[in-house]
C-alpha atoms as a PDB file:
ATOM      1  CA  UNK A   1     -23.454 -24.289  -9.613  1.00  0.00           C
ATOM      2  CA  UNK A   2     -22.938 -27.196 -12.324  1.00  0.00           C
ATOM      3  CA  UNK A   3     -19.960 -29.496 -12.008  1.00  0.00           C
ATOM      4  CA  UNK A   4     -18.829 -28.129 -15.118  1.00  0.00           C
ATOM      5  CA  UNK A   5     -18.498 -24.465 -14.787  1.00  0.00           C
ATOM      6  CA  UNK A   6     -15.087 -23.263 -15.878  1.00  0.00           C
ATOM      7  CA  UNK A   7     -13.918 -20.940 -13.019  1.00  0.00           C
ATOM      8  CA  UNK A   8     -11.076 -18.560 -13.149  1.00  0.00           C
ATOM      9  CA  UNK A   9      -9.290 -18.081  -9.411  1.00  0.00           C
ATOM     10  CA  UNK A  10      -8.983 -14.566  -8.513  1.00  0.00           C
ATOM     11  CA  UNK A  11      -6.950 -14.423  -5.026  1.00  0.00           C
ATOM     12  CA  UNK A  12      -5.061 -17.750  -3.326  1.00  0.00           C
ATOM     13  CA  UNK A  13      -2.051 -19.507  -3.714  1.00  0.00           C
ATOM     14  CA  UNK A  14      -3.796 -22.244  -6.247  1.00  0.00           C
ATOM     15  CA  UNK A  15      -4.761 -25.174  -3.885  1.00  0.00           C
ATOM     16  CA  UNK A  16      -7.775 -24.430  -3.072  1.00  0.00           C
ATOM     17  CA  UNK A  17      -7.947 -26.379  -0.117  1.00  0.00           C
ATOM     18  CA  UNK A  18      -9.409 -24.092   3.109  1.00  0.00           C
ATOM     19  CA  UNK A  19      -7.634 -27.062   5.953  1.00  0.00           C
ATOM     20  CA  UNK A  20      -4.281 -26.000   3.836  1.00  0.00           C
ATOM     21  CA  UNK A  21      -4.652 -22.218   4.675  1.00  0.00           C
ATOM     22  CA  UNK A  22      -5.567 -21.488   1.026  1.00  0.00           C
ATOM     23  CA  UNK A  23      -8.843 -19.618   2.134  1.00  0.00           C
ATOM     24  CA  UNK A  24     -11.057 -17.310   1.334  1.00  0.00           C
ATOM     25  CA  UNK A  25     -11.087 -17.108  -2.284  1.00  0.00           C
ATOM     26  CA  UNK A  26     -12.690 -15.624  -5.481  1.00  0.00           C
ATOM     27  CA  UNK A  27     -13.437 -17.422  -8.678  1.00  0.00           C
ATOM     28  CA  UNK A  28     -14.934 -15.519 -11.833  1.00  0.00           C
ATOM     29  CA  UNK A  29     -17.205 -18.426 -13.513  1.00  0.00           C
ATOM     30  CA  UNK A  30     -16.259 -17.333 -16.970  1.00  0.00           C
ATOM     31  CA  UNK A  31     -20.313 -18.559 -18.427  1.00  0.00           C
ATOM     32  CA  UNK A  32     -21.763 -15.665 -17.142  1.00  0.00           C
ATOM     33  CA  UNK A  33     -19.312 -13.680 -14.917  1.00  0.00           C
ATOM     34  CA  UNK A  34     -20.404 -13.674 -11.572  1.00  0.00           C
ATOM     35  CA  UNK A  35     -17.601 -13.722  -8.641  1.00  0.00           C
ATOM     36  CA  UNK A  36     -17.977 -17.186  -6.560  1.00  0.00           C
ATOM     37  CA  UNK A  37     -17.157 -16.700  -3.265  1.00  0.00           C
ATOM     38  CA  UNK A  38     -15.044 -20.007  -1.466  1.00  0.00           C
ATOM     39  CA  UNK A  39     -14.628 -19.690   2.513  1.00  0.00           C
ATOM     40  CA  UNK A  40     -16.090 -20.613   5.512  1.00  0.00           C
ATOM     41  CA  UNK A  41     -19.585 -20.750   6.039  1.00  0.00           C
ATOM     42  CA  UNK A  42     -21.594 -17.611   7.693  1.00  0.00           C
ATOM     43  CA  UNK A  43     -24.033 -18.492  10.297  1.00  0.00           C
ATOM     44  CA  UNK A  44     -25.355 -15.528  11.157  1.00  0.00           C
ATOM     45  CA  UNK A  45     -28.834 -15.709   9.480  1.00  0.00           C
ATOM     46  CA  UNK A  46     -30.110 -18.086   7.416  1.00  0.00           C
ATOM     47  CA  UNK A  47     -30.464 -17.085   3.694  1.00  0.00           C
ATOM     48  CA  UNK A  48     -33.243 -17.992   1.118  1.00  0.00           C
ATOM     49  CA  UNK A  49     -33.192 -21.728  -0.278  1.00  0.00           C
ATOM     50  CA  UNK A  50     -30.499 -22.022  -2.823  1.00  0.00           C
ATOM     51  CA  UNK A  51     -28.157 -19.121  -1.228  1.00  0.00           C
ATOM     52  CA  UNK A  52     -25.300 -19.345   1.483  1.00  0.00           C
ATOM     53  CA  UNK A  53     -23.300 -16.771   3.104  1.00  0.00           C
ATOM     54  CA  UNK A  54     -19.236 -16.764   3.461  1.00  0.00           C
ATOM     55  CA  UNK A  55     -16.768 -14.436   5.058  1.00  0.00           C
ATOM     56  CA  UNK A  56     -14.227 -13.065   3.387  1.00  0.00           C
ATOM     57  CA  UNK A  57     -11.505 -10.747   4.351  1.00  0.00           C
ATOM     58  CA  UNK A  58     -11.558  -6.858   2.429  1.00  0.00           C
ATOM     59  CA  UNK A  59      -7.999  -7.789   1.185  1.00  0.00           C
ATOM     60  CA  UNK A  60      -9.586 -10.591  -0.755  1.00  0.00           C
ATOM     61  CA  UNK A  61     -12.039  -8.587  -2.613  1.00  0.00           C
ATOM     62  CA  UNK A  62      -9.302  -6.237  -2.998  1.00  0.00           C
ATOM     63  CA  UNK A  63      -7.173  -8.761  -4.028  1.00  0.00           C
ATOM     64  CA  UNK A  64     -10.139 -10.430  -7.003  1.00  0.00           C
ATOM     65  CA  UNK A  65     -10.851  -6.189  -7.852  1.00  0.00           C
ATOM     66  CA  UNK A  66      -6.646  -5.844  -8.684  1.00  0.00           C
ATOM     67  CA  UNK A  67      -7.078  -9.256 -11.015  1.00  0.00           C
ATOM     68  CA  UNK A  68      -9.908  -8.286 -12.654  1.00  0.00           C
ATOM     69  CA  UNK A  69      -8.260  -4.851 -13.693  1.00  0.00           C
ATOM     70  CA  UNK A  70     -10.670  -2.652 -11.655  1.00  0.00           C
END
């Protein structure tokens, strides 16, 4: 993901920061509209090159569903 993509949070309190308990969260980049997906890294297999895996709680995704209107 570029430097300059213009992401629109979905869940949190606005910090952003995962050490100040503002973690998971979802971000719609608005260039194409996929969800980004900020949390703490998921070890349990690796993915392909270019990929990573992050847990998130259901009440986040419930939580980014309820902003986007669905």
């Amino acid at each position: 993901m570029s430097g300059h993509a213009k992401l629109t949070r979905l869940t949190g309190s606005g910090s952003g920061e995962c050490g100040q308990n503002d973690c998971p969260n979802i971000y719609r980049d608005e260039a194409d509209g996929m969800l980004v997906v900020q949390g703490l890294t998921y070890r349990g297999f690796a993915p392909p090159s270019g990929e990573a895996l992050v847990k998130i709680p259901e009440r986040v995704l419930r939580e980014a569903a309820r902003a986007l209107g669905w």
